[in-house]
Each structure stands twice: as C-alpha cells, then as structure tokens.
Protein backbone atom coordinates (compact mmCIF):
# COMPACT_ATOMS: atom_id res chain seq x y z
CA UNK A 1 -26.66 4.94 -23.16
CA UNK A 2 -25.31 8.30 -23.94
CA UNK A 3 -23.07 8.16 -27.07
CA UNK A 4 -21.42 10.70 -29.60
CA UNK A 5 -24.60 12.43 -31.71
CA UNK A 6 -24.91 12.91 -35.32
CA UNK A 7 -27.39 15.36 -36.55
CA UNK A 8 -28.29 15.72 -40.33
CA UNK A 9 -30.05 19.14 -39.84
CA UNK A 10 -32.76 20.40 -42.57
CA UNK A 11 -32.86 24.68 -42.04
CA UNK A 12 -34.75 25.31 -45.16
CA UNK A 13 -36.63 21.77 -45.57
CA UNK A 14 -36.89 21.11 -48.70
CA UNK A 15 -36.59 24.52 -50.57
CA UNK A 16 -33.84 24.70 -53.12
CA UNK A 17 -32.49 26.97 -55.33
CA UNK A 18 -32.51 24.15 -58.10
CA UNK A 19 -34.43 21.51 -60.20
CA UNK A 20 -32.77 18.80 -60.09
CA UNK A 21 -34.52 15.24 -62.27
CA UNK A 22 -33.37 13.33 -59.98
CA UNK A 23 -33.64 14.82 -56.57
CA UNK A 24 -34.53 12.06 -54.05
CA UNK A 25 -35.42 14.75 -51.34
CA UNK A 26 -37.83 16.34 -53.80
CA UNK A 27 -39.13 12.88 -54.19
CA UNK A 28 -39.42 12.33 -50.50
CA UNK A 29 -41.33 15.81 -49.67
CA UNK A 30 -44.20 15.23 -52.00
CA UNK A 31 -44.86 12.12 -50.21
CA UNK A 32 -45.08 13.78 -46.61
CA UNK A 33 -48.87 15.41 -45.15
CA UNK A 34 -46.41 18.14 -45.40
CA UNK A 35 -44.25 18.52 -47.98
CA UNK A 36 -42.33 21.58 -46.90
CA UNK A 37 -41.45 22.57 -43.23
CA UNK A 38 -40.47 26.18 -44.21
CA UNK A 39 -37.33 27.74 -42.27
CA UNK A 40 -35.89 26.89 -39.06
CA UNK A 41 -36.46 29.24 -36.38
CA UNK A 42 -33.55 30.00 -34.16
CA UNK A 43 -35.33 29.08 -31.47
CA UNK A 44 -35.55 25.35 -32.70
CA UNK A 45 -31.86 25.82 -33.37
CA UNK A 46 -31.48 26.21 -30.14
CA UNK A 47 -33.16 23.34 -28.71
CA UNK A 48 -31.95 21.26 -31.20
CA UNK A 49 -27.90 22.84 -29.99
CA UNK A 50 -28.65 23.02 -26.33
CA UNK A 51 -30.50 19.45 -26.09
CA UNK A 52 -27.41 17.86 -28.33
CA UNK A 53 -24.99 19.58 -26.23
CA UNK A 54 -26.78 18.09 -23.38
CA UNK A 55 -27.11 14.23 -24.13
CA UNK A 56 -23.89 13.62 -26.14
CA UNK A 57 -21.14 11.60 -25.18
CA UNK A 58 -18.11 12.64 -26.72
CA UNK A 59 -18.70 14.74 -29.25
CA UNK A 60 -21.16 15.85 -31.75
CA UNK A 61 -21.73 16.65 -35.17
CA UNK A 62 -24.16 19.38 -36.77
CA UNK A 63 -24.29 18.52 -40.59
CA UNK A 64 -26.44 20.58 -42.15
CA UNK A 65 -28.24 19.36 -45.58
CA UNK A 66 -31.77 20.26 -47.56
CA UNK A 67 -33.13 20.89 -50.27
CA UNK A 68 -30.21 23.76 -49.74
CA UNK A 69 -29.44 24.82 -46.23
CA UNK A 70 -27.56 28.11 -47.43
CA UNK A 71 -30.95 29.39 -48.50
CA UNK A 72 -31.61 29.87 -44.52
CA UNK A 73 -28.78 32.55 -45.00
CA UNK A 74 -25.89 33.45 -43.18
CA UNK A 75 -26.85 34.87 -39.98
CA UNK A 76 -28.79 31.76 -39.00
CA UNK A 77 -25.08 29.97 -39.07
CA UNK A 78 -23.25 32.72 -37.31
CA UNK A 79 -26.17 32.12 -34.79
CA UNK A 80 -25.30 28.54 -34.66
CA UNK A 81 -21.69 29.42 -33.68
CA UNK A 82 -23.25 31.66 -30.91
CA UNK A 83 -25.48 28.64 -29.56
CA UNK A 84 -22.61 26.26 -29.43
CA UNK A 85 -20.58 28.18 -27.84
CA UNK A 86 -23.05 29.46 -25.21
CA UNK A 87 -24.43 25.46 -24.56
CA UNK A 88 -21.27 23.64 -24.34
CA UNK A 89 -20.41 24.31 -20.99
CA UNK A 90 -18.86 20.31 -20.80
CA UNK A 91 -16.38 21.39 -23.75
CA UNK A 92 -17.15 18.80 -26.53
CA UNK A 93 -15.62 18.70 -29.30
CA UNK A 94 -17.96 20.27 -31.91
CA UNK A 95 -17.49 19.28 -36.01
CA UNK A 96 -19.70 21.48 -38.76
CA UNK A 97 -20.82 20.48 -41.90
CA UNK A 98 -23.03 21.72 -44.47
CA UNK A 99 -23.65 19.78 -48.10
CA UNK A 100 -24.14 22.69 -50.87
CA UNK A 101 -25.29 22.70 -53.91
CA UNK A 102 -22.54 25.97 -53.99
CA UNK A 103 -25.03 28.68 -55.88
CA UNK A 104 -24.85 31.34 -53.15
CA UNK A 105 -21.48 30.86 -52.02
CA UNK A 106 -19.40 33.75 -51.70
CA UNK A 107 -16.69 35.68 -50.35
CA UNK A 108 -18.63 36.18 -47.31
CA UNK A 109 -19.45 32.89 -46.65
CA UNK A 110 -16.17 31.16 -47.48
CA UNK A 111 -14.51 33.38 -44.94
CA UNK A 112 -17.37 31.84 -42.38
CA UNK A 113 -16.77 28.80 -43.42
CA UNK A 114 -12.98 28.63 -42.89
CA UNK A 115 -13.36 30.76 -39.84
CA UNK A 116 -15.49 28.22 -38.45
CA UNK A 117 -13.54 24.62 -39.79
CA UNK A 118 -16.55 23.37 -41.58
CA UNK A 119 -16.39 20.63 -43.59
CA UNK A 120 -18.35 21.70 -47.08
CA UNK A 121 -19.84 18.90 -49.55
CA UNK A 122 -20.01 20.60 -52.64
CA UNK A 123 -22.37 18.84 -55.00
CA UNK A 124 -20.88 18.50 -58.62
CA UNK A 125 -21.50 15.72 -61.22
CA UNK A 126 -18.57 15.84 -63.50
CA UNK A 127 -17.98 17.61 -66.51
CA UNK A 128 -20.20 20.19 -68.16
CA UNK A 129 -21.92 18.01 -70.67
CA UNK A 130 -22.33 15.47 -67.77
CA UNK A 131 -23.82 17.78 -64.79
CA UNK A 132 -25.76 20.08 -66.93
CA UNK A 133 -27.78 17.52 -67.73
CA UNK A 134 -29.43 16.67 -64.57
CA UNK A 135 -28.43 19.64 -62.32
CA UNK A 136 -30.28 22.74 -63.92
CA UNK A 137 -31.78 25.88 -61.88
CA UNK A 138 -35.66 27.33 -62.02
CA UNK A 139 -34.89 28.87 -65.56
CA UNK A 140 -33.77 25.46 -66.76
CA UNK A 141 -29.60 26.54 -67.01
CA UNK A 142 -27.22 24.68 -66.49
CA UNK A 143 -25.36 25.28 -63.04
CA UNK A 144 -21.26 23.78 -63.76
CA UNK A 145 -19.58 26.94 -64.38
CA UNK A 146 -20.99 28.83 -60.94
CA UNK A 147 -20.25 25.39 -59.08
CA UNK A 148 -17.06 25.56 -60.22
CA UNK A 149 -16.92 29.29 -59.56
CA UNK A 150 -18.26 28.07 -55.96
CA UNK A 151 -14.99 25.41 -55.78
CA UNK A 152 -12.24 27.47 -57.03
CA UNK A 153 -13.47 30.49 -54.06
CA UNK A 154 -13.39 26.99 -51.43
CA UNK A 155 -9.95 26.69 -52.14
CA UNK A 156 -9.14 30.14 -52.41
CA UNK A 157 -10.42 30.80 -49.19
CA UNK A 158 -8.83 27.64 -47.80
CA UNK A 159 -12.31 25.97 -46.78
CA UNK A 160 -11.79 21.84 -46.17
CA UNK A 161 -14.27 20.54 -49.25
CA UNK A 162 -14.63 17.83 -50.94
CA UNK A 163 -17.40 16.62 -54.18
CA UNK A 164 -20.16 14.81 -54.19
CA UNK A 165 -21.26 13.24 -57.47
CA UNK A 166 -24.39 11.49 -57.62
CA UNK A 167 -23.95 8.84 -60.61
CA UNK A 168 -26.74 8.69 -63.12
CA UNK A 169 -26.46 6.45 -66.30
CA UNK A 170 -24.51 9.63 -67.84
CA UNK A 171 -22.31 9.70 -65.19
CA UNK A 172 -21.85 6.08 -64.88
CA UNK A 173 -20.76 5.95 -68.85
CA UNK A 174 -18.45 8.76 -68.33
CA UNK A 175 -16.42 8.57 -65.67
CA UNK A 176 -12.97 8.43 -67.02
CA UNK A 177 -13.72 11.99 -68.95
CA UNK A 178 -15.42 12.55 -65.19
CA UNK A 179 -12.23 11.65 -63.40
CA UNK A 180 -9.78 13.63 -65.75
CA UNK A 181 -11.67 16.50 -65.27
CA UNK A 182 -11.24 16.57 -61.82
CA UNK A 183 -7.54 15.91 -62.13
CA UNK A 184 -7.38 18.44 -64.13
CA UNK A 185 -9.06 20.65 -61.85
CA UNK A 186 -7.16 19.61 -58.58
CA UNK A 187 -10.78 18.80 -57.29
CA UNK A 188 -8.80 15.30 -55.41
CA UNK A 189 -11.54 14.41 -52.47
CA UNK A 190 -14.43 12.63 -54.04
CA UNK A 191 -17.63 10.96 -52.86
CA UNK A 192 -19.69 9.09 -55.28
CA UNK A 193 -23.53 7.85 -54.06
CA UNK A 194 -25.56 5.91 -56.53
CA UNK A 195 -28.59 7.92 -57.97
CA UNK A 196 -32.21 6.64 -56.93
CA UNK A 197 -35.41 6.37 -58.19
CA UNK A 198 -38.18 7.59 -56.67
CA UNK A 199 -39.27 5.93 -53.35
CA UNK A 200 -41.75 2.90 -54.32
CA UNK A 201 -40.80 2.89 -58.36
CA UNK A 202 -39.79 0.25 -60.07
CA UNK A 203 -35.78 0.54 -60.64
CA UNK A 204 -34.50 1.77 -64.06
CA UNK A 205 -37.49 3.76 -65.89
CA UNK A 206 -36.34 7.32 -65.64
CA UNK A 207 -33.46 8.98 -68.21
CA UNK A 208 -30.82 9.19 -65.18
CA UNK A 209 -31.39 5.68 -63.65
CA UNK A 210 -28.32 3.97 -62.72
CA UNK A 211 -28.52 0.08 -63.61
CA UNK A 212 -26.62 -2.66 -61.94
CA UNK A 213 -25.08 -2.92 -65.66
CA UNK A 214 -24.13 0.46 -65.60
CA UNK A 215 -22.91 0.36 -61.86
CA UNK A 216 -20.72 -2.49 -62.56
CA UNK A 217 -19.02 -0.45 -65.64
CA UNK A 218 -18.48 2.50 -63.41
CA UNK A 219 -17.06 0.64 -60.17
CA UNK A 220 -14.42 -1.25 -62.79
CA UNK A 221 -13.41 2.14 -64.35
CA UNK A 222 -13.06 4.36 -61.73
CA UNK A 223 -11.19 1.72 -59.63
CA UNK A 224 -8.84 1.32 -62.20
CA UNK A 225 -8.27 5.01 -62.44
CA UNK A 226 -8.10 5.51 -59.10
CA UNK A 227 -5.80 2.42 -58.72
CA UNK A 228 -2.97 3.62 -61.11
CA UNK A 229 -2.75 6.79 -59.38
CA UNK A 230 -2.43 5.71 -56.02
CA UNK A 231 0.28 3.06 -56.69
CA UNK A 232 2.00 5.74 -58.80
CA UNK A 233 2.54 7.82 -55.77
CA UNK A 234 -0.14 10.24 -56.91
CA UNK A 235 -2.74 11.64 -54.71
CA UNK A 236 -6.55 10.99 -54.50
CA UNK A 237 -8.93 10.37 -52.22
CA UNK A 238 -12.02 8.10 -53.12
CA UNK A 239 -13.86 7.49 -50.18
CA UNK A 240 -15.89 4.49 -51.16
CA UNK A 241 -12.55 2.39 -51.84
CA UNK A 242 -10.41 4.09 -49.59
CA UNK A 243 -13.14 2.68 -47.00
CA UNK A 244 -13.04 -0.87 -48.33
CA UNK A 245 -9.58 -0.84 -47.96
CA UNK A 246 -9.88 0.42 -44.17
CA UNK A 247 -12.73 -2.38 -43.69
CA UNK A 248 -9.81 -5.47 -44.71
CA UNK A 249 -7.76 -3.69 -42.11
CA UNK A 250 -10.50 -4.44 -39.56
CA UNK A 251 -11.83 -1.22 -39.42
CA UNK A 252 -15.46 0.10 -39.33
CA UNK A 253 -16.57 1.88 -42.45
CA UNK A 254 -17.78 5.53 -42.54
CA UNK A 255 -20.95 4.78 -44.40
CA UNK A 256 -23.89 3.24 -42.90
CA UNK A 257 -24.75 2.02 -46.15
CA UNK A 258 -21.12 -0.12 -46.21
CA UNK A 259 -22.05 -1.44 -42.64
CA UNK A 260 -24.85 -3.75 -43.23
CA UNK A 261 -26.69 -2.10 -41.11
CA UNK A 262 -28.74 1.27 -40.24
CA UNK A 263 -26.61 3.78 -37.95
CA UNK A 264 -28.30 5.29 -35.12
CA UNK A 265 -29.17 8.50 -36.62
CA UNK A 266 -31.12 11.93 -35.96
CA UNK A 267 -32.44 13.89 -39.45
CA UNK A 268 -34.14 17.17 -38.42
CA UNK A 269 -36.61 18.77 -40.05
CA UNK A 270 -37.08 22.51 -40.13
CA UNK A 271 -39.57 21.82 -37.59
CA UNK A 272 -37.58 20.18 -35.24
CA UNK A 273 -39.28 17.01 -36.09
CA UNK A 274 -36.57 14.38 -36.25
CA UNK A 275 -36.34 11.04 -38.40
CA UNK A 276 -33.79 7.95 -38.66
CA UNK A 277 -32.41 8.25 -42.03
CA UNK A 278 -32.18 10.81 -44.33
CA UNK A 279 -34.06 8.65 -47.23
CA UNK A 280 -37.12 7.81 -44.78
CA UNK A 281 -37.90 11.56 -43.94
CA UNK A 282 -41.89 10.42 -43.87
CA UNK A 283 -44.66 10.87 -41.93
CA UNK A 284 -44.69 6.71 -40.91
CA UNK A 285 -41.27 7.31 -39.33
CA UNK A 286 -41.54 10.45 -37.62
CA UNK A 287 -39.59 9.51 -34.56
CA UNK A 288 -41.26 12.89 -32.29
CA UNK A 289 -39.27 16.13 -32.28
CA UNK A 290 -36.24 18.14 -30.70
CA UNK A 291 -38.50 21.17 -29.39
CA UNK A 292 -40.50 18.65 -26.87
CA UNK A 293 -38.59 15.29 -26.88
CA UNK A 294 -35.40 14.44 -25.41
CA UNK A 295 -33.54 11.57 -27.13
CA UNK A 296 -33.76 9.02 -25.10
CA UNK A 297 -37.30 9.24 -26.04
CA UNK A 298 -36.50 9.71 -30.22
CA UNK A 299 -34.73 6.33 -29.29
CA UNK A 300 -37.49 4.82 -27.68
CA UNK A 301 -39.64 5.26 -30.55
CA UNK A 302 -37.25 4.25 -33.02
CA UNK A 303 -37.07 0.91 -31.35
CA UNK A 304 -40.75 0.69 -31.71
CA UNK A 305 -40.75 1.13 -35.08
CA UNK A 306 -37.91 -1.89 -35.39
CA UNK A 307 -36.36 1.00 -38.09
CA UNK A 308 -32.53 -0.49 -37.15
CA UNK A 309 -33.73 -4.39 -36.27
CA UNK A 310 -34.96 -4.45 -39.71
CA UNK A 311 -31.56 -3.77 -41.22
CA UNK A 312 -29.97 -6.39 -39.50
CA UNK A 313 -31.66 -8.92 -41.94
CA UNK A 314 -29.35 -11.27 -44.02
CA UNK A 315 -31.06 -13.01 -46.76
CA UNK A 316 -29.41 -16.60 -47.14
CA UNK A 317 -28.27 -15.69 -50.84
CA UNK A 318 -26.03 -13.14 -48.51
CA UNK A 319 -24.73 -15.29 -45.69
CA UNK A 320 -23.44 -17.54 -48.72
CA UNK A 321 -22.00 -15.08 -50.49
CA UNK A 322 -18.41 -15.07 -50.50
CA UNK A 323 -18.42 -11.27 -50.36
CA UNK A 324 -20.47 -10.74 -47.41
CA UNK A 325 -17.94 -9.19 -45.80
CA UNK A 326 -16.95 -6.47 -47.79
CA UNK A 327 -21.05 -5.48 -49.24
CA UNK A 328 -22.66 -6.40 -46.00
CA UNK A 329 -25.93 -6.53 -47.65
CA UNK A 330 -25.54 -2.59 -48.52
CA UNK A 331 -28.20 0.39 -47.38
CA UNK A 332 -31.24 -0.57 -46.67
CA UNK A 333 -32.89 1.95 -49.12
CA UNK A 334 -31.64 0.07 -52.15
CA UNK A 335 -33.21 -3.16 -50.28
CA UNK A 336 -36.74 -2.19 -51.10
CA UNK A 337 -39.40 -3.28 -51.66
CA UNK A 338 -39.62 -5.70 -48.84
CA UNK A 339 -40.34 -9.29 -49.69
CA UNK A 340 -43.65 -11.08 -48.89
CA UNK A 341 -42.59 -11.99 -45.60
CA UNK A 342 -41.52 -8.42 -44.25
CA UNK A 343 -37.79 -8.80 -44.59
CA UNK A 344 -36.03 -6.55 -47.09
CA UNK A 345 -34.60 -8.31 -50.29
CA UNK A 346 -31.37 -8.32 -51.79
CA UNK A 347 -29.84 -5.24 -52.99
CA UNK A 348 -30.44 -4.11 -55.84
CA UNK A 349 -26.92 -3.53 -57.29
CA UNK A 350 -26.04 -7.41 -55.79
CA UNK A 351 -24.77 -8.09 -59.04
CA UNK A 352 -22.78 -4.99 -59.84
CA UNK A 353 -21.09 -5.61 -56.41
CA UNK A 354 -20.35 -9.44 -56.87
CA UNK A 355 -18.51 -8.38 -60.25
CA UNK A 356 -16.62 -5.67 -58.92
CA UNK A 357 -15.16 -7.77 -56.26
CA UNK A 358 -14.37 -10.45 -57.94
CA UNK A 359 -12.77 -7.86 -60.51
CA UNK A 360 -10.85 -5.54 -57.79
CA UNK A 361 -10.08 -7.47 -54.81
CA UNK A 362 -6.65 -9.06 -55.27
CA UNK A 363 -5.51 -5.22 -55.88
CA UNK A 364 -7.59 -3.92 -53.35
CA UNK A 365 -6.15 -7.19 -50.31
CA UNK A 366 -2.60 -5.79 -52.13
CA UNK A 367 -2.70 -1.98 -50.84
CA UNK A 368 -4.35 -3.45 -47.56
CA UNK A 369 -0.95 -5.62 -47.62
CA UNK A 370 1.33 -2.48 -48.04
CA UNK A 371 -0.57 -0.54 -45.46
CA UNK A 372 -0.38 -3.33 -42.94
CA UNK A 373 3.27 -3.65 -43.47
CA UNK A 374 3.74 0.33 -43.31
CA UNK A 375 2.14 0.32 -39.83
CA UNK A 376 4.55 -2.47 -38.46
C-alpha cells in the first residue's frame, strides 16, 4: 500500500569532519564488509528522488544525515532541489532536512538553507566544558565555539533549527548548567537522544556511558526545568515531553522509539543501498537498493527479515507495567541483546523510565488537562 515516505539519506556515508568517542555511526561502519560507501553520485540521487517521487502517497521527506552530509558539498543539494522539482510532476508536498554537525556552515549555505525551508538539526551537547569533551575534530579541539558560530548564522539567516544533544554521563550530571545555557542563548527547540554504546557491548563501560542511574537524574531535572517554564508562560520546546504530553491526548508520538514499535523506514546509503533503521545500517539487514529495487520490493524483504514483527514483542514484565502506555517498551536498539528465546528483553533504561513517571506524571496528566480544556 502506497503511503507517505521517509528517507534518512547518507551522501557522504560515514565520512565526518569529526571524532566523536561516542559516535554510534562510527561504531556501526566498522562492523559493515564495507565500512565506508564514499559519496553519493547524483545519479543515485536521482533514483533515489525520482523512485520516491514515484511510490509516495502523500508526501515525502528527504532527511539527510551521515557521518556529515555537508561534506558532499553544496552543489549536490542545489542538485537535489533541481531533481525534485523536475520528478514531482503529481505535486507532493516535499519537506528537507539535513542533521549537521554545523562545521562548514556558512553564509552560503544558510542562504540555501532558508531559500529552500529545510529543517536543520544542529548537533550541540551543552556548554563548553560539557561538549568539548566528547565532540572534538581530527586535531583533537574542541568544536563549541564554531557550533555556536554555526547557530547564531541559523538564526541570522532565519533557517528553522533546532539542537540535538546526545546525553552522556557528563551531560546527564549537568543539565541544569546545560539548560541555562541554552536559555541564555535563545537556543529554545531541543531534542535530547540517549548516548549508546557500541552495538553488542555490554552497557556502561566507556567514559560517556549514560546509566539508567544517571538517566533517571537527568529526566527528573530537566522536567522540572522545563516544567517551571512552561507553566510560567515562558517558551520552550522539549520534544521528548512535549510528545508525552501529545500521546495522553491520544495522539501518536513522533519518535519511533516512543511508539513501541519500529516505523516503516528507508536509511540510504551512499550507495543507494537502503536499510530499516538508522542503528541497524549492517550488512544482515541490507534490505536491496534504490538504483535497482523499487519499494515494494525493499518492503518485501523487510518482511522477510521480521525487522518490524520483532518490535512488536511485549515482555510480560511490560504488559504489567502500569506505564505501558506512555514507554511502550521503548526502541528496539536499547532492547538488545535478545533473550534466549529470540525475543528482545526489556529496555535497558526500564528503571529510569518507571521512576520518572511515577515522579512526573500528575504534572505531566495536569498540562494534558489544560490543553484539553483549551481545545473545547
């Protein structure tokens, strides 16, 4: 059945202009035949466009993500624009995205990027002392003041942006300096994703692993935070809890990871080759690729595989748990390693998420209350 299409696009597979410790993608490649898919032709691009273009229902959505994607340049995007122009002859609508790490921003390419309505992730972890811990380039720098350079030009240029702060045990310790800072620096849409470990580790060895301890702390704090402000009349947008909120008004969260269950999804690599989730880019779940398959066939092998079935799991310990419907089991990635029997176990942040809910939920069913009553 023909439906609106996602794409998480890789142009420059894996290649980035950083070093980050804990970069999951990094992680990811060196477990692949090949590790790195190189550049993206523009002729891929325009399979990839033209076959999109041709299958959705709807509308679809080119987000573009590495490794770095700017590092494919410039022209490749304004080619892009060309190729969705010249292949939607049905008149979709068409939303852009790109998730930067923000080092090669510049006037040039904010102008694009407003031109063009894209919506920019801009990846940032917090304060100076926080993100220059993890988030260094080839030399071993420090990167916060030429993201921040990158953010101030984003709003200068009036480019729709918001942050995305991956939460290490630093970050998870300090996020109420984390959260001032970005008061303080009018930086107001914020996305928060836990940090992992690499794919098949046991959880918690490295410097920057996030605990279900730590988790717990940081969920508390920043709700707090983010509470006062919002029932102060002051402006911020969290999207985690502003989705939880949505979900106890009966609507469907953004995240996959807050559905329960594994979204229908296309990542392509630089070769065209195309996988279901951005944290199983491997060679096991190669799903075929976007220069000769169509997707009806991607979708065909991603049944065989079971990739989605085996999300639906709930472990007993979940059905019972009187926040099922809020957690929903979580992602699947932080569900591994599989028990004995094949299914996938319980999350691994179960009991960060059974203490925050406990902790935040009469305040949370209260601005679901005020909403409901708004919309009457």
């Amino acid at each position: 059945m023909r439906q609106p299409i996602h794409l998480l696009i890789k142009p420059a597979s894996g290649a980035c202009n950083l070093r980050c410790a804990y970069c999951f993608y990094a992680d990811v490649a060196s477990k692949r035949e090949t590790p790195s898919f190189g550049s993206m032709s523009e002729e891929t691009l325009e399979a990839v466009v033209q076959k999109a273009l041709r299958f959705a229902q709807g509308e679809v959505t080119f987000a573009f993500q590495g490794g770095e994607p700017t590092l494919r340049g410039l022209p490749f995007f304004r080619r892009l624009i060309e190729l969705e122009k010249a292949h939607n002859s049905r008149g979709l609508p068409i939303h852009n995205a790109i998730q930067t790490n923000g080092m090669v921003l510049d006037a040039e390419w904010a102008d694009f990027l407003a031109e063009n309505r894209f919506l920019v992730g801009l990846s940032l972890d917090g304060t100076a002392a926080v993100h220059d811990l993890h988030r260094l380039d080839p030399d071993g720098a420090g990167t916060h003041k030429r993201v921040l350079r990158a953010a101030r030009l984003l709003t200068e240029h009036k480019v729709d942006f918001n942050i995305l702060t991956v939460i290490t045990a630093r970050a998870a310790r300090e996020i109420r300096s984390i959260y001032a800072f970005y008061r303080r620096e009018d930086l107001l849409y914020q996305q928060y994703i836990p940090c992992l470990d690499p794919l098949g580790e046991a959880r918690g060895g490295h410097p920057y692993s996030l605990t279900p301890a730590l988790y717990e702390r940081f969920l508390k704090d920043l709700f707090d935070l983010w509470f006062a402000d919002v029932t102060s009349g002051r402006f911020i947008y969290i999207r985690y809890f502003e989705n939880l909120v949505g979900m106890m008004l009966g609507q469907m969260p953004e995240a996959c990871g807050m559905a329960g269950v594994c979204s229908q999804q296309y990542v392509v690599e630089a070769d065209g080759g195309v996988y279901p989730c951005d944290f199983y880019v491997l060679d096991p779940y190669r799903l075929g690729s976007l220069v000769t398959d169509d997707f009806p066939a991607l979708d065909e092998k991603r049944g065989e595989l079971g990739f989605v079935e085996r999300s639906r799991f709930v472990s007993p310990e979940c059905r019972d748990c009187p926040w099922f419907a809020l957690c929903r089991g979580g992602c699947r990635r932080d569900r591994e390693p599989l028990r004995g029997d094949g299914t996938l176990s319980l999350n691994y942040f179960c009991p960060a998420y059974k203490a925050f809910f406990s902790y935040a939920y009469p305040r949370l069913a209260h601005l679901s209350r005020a909403i409901a009553a708004q919309r009457r």
